[in-house]
PDB file of N, CA and C in Angstrom:
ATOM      1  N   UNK A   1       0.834  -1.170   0.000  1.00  0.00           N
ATOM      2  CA  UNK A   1       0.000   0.000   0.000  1.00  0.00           C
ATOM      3  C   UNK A   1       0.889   1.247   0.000  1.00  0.00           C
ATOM      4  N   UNK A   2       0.401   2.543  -0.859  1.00  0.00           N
ATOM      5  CA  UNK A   2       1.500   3.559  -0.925  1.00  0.00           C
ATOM      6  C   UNK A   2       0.735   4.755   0.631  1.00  0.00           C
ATOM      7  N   UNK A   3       2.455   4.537   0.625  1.00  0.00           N
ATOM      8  CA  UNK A   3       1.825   5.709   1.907  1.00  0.00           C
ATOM      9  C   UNK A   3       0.964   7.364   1.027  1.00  0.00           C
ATOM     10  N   UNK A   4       0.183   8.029   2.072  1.00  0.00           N
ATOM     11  CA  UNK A   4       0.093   9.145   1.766  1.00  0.00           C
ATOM     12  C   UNK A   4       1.048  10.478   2.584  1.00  0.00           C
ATOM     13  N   UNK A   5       1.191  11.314   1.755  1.00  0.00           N
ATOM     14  CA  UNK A   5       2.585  12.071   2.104  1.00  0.00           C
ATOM     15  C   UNK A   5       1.562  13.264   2.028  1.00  0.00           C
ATOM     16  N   UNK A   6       0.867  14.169   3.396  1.00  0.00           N
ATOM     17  CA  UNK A   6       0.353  15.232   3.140  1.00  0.00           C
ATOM     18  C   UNK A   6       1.341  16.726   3.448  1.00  0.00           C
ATOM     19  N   UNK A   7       1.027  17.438   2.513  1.00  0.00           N
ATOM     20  CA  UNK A   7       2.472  18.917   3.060  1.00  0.00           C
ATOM     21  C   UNK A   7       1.270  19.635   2.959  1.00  0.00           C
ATOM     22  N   UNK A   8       1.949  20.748   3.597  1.00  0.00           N
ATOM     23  CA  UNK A   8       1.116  22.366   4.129  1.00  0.00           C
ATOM     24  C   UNK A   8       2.321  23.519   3.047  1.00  0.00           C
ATOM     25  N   UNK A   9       1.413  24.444   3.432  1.00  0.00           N
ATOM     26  CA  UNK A   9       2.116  25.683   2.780  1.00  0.00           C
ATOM     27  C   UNK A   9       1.696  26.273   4.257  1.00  0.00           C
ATOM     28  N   UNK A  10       2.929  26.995   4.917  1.00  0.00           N
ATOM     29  CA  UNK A  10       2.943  28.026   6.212  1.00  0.00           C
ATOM     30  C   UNK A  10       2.513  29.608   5.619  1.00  0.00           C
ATOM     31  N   UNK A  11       2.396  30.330   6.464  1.00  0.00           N
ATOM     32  CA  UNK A  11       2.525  31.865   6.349  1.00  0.00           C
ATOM     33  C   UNK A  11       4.108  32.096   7.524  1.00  0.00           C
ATOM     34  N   UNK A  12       4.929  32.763   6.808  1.00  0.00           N
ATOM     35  CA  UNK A  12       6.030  33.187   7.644  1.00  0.00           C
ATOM     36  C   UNK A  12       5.493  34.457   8.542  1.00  0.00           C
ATOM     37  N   UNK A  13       4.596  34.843   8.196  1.00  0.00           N
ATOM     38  CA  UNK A  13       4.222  36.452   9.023  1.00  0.00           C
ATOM     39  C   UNK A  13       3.683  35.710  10.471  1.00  0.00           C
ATOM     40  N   UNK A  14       2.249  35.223   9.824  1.00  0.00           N
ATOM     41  CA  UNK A  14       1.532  34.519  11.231  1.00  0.00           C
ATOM     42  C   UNK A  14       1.457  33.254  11.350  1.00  0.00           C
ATOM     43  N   UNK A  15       1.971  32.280  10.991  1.00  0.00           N
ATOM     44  CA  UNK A  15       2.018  30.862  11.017  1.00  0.00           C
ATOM     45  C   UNK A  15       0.367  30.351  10.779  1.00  0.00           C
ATOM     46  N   UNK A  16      -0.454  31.307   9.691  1.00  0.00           N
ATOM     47  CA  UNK A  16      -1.244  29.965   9.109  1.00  0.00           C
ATOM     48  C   UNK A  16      -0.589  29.563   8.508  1.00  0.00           C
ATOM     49  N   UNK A  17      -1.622  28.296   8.107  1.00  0.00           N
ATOM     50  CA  UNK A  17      -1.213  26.971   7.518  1.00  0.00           C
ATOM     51  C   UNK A  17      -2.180  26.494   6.612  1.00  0.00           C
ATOM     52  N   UNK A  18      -1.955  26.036   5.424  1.00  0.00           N
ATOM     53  CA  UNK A  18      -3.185  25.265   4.655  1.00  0.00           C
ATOM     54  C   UNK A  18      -2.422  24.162   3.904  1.00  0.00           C
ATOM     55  N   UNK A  19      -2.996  23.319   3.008  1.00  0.00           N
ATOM     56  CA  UNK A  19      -2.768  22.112   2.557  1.00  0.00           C
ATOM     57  C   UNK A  19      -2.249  22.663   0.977  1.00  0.00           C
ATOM     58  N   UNK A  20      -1.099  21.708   0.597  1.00  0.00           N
ATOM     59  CA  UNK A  20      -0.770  22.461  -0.367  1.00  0.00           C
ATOM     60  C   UNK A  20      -1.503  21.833  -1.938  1.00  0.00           C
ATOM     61  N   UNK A  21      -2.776  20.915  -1.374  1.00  0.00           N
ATOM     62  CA  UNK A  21      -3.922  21.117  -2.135  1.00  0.00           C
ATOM     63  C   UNK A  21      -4.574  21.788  -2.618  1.00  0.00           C
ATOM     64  N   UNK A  22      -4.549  22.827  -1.412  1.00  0.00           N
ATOM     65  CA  UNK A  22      -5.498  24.313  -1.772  1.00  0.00           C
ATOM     66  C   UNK A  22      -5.026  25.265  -2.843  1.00  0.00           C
ATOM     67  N   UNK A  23      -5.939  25.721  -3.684  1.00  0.00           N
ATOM     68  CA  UNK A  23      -4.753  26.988  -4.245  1.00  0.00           C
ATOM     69  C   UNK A  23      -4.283  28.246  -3.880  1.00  0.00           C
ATOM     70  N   UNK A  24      -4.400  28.490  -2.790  1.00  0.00           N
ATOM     71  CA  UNK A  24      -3.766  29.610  -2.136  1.00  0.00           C
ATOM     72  C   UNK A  24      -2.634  29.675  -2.126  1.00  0.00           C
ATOM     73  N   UNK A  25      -2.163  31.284  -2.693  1.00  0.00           N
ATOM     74  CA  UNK A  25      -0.939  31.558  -2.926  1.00  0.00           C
ATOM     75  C   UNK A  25      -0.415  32.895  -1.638  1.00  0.00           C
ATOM     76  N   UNK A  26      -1.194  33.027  -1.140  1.00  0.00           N
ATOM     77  CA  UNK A  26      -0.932  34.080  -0.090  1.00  0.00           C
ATOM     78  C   UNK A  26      -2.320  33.780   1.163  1.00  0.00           C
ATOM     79  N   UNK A  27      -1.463  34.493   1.837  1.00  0.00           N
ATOM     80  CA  UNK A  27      -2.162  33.779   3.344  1.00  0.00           C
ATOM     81  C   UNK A  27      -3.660  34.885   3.451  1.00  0.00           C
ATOM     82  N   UNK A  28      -4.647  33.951   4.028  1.00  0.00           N
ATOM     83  CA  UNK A  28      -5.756  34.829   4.033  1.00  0.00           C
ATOM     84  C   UNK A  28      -6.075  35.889   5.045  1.00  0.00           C
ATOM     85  N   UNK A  29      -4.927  35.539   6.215  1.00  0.00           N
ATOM     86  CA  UNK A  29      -5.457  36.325   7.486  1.00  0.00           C
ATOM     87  C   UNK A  29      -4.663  37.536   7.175  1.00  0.00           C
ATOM     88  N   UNK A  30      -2.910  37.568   6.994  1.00  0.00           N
ATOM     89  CA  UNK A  30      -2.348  38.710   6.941  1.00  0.00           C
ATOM     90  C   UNK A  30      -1.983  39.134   5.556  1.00  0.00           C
ATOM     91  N   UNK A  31      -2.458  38.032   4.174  1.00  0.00           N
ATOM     92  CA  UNK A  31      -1.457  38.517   2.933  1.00  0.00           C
ATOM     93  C   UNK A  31      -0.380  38.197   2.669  1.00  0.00           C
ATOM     94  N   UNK A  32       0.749  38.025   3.436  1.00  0.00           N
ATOM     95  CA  UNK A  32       2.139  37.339   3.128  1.00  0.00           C
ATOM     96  C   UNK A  32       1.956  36.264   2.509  1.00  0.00           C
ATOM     97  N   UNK A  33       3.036  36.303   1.506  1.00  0.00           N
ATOM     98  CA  UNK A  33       3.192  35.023   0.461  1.00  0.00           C
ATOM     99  C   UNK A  33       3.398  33.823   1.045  1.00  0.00           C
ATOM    100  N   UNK A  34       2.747  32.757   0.459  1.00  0.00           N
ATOM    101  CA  UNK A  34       2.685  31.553   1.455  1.00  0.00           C
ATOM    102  C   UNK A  34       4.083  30.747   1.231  1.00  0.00           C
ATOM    103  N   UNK A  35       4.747  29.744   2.504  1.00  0.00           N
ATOM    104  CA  UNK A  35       5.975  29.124   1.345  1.00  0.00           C
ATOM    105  C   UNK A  35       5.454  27.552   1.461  1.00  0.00           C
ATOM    106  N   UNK A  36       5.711  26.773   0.635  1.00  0.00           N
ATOM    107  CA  UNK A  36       5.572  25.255   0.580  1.00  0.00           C
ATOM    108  C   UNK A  36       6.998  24.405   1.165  1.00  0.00           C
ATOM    109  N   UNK A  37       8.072  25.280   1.082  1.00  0.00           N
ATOM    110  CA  UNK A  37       8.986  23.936   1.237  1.00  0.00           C
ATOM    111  C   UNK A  37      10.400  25.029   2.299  1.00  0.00           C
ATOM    112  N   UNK A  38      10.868  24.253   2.509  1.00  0.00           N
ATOM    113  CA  UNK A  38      12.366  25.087   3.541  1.00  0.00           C
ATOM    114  C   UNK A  38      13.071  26.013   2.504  1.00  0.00           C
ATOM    115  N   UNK A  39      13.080  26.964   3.597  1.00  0.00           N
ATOM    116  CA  UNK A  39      13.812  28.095   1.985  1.00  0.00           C
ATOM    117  C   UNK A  39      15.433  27.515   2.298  1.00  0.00           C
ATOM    118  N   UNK A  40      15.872  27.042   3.193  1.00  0.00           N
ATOM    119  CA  UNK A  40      17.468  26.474   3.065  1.00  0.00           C
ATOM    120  C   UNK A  40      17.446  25.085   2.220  1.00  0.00           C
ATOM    121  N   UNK A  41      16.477  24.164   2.647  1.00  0.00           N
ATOM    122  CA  UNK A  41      17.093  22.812   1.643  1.00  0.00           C
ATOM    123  C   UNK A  41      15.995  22.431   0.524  1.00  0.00           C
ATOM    124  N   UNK A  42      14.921  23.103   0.228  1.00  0.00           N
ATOM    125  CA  UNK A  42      13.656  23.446  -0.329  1.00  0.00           C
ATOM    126  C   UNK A  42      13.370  22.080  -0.110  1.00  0.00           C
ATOM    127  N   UNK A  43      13.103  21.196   1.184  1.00  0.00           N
ATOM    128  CA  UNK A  43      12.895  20.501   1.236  1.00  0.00           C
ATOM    129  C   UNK A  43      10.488  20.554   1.413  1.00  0.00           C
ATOM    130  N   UNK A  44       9.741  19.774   0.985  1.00  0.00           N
ATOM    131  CA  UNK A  44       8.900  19.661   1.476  1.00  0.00           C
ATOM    132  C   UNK A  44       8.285  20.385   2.777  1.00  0.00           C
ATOM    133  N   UNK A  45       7.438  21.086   3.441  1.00  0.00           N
ATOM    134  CA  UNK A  45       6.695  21.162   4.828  1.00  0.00           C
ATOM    135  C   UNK A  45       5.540  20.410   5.036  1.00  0.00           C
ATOM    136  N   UNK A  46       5.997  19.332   6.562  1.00  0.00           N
ATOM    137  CA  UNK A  46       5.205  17.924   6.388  1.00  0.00           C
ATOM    138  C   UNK A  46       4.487  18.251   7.508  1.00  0.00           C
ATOM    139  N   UNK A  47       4.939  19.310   8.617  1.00  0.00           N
ATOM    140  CA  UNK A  47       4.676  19.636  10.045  1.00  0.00           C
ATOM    141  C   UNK A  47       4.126  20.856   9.952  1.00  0.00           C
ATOM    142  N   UNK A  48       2.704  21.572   9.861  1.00  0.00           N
ATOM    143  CA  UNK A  48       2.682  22.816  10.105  1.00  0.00           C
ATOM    144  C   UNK A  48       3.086  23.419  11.422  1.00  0.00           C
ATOM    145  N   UNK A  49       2.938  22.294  12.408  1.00  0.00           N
ATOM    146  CA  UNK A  49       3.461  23.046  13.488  1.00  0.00           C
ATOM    147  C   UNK A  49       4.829  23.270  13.855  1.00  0.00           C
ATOM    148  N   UNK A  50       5.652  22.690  12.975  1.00  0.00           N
ATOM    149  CA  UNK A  50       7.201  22.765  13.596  1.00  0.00           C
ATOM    150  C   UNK A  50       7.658  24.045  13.080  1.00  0.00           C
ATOM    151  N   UNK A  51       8.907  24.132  14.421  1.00  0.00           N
ATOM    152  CA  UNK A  51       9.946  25.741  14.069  1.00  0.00           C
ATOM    153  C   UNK A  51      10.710  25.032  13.074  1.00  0.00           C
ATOM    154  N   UNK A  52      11.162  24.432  13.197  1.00  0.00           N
ATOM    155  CA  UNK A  52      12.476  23.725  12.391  1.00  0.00           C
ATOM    156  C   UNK A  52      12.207  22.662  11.625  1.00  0.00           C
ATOM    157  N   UNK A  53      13.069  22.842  10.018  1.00  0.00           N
ATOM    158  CA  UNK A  53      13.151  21.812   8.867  1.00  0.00           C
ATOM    159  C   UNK A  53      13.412  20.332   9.538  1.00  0.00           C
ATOM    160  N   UNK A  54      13.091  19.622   9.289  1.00  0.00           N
ATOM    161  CA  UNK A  54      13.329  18.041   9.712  1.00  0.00           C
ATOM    162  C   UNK A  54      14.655  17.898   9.356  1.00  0.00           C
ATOM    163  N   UNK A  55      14.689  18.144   7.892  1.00  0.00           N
ATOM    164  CA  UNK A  55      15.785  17.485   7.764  1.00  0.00           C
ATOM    165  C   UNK A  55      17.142  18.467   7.390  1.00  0.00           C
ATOM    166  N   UNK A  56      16.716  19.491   7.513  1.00  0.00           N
ATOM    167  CA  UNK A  56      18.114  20.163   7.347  1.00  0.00           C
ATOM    168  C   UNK A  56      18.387  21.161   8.601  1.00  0.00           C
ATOM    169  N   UNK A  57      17.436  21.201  10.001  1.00  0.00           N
ATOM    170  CA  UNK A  57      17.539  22.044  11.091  1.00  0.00           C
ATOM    171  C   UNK A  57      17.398  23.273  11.286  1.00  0.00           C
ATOM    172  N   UNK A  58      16.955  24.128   9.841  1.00  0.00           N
ATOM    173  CA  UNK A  58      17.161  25.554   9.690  1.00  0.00           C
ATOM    174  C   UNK A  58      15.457  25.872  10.262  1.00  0.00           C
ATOM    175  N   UNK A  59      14.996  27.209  10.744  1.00  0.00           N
ATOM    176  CA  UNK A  59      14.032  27.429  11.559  1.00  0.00           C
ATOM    177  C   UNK A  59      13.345  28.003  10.287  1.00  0.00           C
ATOM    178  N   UNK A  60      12.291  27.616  10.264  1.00  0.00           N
ATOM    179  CA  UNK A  60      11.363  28.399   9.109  1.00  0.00           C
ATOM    180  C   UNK A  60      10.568  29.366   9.150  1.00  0.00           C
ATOM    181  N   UNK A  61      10.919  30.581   8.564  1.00  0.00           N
ATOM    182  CA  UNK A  61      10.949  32.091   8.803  1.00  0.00           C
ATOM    183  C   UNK A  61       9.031  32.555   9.740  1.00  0.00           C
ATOM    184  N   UNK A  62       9.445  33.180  10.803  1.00  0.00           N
ATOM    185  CA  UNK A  62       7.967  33.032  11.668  1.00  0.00           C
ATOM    186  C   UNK A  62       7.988  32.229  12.610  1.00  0.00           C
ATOM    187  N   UNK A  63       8.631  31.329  12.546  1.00  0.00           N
ATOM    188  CA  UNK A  63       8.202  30.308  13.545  1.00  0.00           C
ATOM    189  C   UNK A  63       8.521  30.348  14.996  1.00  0.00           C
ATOM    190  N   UNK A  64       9.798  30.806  14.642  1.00  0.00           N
ATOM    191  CA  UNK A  64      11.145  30.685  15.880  1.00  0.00           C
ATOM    192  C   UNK A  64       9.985  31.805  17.022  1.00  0.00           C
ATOM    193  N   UNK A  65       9.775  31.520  18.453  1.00  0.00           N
ATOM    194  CA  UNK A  65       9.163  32.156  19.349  1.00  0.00           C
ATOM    195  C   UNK A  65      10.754  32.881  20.220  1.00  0.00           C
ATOM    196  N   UNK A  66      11.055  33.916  21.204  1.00  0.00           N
ATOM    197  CA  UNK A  66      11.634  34.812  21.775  1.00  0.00           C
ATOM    198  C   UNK A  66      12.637  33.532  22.763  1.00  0.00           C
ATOM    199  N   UNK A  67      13.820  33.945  22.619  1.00  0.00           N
ATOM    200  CA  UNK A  67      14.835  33.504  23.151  1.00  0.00           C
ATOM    201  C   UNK A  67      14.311  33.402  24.945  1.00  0.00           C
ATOM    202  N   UNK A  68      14.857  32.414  25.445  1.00  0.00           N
ATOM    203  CA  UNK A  68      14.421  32.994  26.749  1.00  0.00           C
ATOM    204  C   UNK A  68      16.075  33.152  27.474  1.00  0.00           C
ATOM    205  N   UNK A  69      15.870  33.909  28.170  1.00  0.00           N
ATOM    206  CA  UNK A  69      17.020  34.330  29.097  1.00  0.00           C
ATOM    207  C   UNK A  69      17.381  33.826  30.223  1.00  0.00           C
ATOM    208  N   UNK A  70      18.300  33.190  30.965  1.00  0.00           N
ATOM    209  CA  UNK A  70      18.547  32.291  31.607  1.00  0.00           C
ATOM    210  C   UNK A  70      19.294  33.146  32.749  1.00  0.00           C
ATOM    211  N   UNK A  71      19.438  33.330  34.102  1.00  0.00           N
ATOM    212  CA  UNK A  71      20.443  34.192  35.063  1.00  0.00           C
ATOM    213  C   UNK A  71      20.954  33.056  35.781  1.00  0.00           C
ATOM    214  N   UNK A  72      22.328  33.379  35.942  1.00  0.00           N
ATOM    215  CA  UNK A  72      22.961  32.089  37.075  1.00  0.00           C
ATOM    216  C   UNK A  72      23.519  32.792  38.385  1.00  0.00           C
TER     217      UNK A  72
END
């Protein structure tokens, strides 16, 4: 049996997300151009929810949330 392989297209502004079934080419809530795949290894997006490419580790633009600061 063949697996099914579903990908999203993100919004880098606000992290929607839609199926890259849909034909949306820009995000509906803010307008920013939607992306389908890692802009470092243009690999596929299989996770709408992840910060980071699976397979190449680079953070996909939007995602990354505020450093936190650590005191010792």
């Amino acid at each position: 049996m063949k697996e099914l392989k579903h990908t999203f297209k993100i919004c880098p502004s606000c992290s929607f997300f839609c199926s890259t079934n849909e034909p949306d080419h820009y995000c509906s809530l803010c307008g920013s151009e939607l992306i389908k795949e890692c802009p470092s290894c243009q690999k596929e997006i299989v996770n709408p929810y992840a910060k980071f490419c699976k397979y190449c580790g680079k953070n996909y633009p939007g995602k990354v949330t505020k450093e936190k600061t650590y005191k010792f």
